[in-house]
C-alpha atoms as a PDB file:
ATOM      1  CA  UNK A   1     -23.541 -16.985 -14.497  1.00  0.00           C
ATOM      2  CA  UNK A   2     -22.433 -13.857 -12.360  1.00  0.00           C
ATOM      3  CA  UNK A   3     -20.588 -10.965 -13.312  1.00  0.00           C
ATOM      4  CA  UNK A   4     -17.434 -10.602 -12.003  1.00  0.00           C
ATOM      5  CA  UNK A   5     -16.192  -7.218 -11.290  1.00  0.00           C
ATOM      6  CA  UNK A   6     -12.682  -7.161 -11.831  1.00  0.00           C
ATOM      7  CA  UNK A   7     -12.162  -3.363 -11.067  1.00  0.00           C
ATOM      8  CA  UNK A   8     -13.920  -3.915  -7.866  1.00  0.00           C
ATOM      9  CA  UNK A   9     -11.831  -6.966  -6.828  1.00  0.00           C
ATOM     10  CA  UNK A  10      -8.280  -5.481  -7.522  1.00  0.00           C
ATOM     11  CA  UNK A  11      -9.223  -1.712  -5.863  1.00  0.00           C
ATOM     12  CA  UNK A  12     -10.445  -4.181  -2.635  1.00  0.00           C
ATOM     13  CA  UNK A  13      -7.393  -5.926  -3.115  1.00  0.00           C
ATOM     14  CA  UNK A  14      -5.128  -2.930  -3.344  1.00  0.00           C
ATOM     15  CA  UNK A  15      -6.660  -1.309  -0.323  1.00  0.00           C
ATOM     16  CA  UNK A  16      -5.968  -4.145   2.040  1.00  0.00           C
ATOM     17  CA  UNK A  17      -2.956  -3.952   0.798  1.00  0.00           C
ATOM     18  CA  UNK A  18      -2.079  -0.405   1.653  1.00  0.00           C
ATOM     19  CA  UNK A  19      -3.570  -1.313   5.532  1.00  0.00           C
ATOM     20  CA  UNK A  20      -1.307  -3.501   5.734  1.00  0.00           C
ATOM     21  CA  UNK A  21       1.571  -1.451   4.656  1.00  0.00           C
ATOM     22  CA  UNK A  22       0.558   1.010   7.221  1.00  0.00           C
ATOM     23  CA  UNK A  23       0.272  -1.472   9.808  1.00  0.00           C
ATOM     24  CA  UNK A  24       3.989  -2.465   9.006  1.00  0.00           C
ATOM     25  CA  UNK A  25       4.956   1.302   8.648  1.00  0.00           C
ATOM     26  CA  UNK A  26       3.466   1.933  12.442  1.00  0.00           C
ATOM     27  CA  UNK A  27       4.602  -1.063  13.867  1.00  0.00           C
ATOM     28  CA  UNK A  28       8.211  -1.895  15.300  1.00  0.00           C
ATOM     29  CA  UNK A  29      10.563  -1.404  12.738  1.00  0.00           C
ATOM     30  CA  UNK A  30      12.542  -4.849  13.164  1.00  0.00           C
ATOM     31  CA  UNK A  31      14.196  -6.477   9.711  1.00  0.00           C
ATOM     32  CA  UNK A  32      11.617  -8.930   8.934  1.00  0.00           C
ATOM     33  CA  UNK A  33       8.612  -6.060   9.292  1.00  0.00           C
ATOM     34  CA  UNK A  34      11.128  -3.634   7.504  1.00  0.00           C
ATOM     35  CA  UNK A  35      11.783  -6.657   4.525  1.00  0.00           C
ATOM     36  CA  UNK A  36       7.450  -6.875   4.351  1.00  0.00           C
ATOM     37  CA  UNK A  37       6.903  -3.774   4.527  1.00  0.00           C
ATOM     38  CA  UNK A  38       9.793  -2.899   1.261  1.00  0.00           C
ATOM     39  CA  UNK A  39       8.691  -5.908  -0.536  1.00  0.00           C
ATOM     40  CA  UNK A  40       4.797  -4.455   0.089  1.00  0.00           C
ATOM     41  CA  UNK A  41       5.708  -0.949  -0.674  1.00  0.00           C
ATOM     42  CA  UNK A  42       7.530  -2.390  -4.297  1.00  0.00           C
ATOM     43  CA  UNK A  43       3.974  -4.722  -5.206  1.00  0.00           C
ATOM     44  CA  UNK A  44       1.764  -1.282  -4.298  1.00  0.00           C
ATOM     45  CA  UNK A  45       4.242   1.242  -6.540  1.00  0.00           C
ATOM     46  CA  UNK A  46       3.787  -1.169  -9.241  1.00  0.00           C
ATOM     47  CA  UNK A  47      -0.457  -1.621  -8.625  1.00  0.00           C
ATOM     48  CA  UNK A  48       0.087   1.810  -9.382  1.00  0.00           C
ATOM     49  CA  UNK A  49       1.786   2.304 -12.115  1.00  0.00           C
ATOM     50  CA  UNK A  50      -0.604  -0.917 -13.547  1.00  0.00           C
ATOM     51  CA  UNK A  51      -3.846   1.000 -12.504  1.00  0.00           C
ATOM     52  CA  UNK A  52      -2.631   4.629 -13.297  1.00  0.00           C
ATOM     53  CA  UNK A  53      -3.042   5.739 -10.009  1.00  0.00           C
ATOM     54  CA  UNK A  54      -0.675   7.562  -7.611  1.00  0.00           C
ATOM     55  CA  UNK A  55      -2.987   6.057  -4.689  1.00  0.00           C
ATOM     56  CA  UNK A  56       0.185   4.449  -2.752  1.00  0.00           C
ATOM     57  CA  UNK A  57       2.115   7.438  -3.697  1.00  0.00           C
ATOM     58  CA  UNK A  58      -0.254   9.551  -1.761  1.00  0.00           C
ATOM     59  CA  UNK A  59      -0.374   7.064   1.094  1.00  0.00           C
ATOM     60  CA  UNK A  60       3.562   7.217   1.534  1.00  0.00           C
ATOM     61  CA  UNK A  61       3.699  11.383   0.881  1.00  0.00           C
ATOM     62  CA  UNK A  62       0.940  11.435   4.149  1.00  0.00           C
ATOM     63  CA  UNK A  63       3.208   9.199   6.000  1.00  0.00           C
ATOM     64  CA  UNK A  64       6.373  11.087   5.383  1.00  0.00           C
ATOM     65  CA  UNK A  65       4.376  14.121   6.031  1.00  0.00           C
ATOM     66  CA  UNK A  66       3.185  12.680   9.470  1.00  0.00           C
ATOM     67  CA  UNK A  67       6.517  11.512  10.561  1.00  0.00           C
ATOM     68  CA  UNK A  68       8.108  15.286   9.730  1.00  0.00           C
ATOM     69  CA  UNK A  69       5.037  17.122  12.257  1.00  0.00           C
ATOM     70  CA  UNK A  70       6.780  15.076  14.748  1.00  0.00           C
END
């Protein structure tokens, strides 16, 4: 029987995750992107407090970043 890597699977997982949330954050802003894209950005904050990372946290502080050089 195979291994399953579990570690592997959620980090794949969370990172199609966060391209999709800054798919949503690029896109039109209209209120059923803006709903997916706050429900999205809720599910990654709490992958990372579950994982211990501050992976999302980084993605949003690039984004905010980005949208202030402009």
């Amino acid at each position: 029987m195979a291994k399953v890597n579990y570690e592997k699977i959620w980090k794949d997982h969370k990172e199609s995750k966060i391209k999709t949330y800054i798919k949503l954050h690029n896109g039109e802003q209209g209120l059923i992107t803006w709903q997916a894209s706050r429900d999205l950005a809720i599910e990654l904050s709490e992958m990372d407090s579950r994982d211990g990372t501050n992976e999302f946290g980084n993605v949003l502080y690039d984004l905010q970043m980005n949208k202030e050089e402009k």
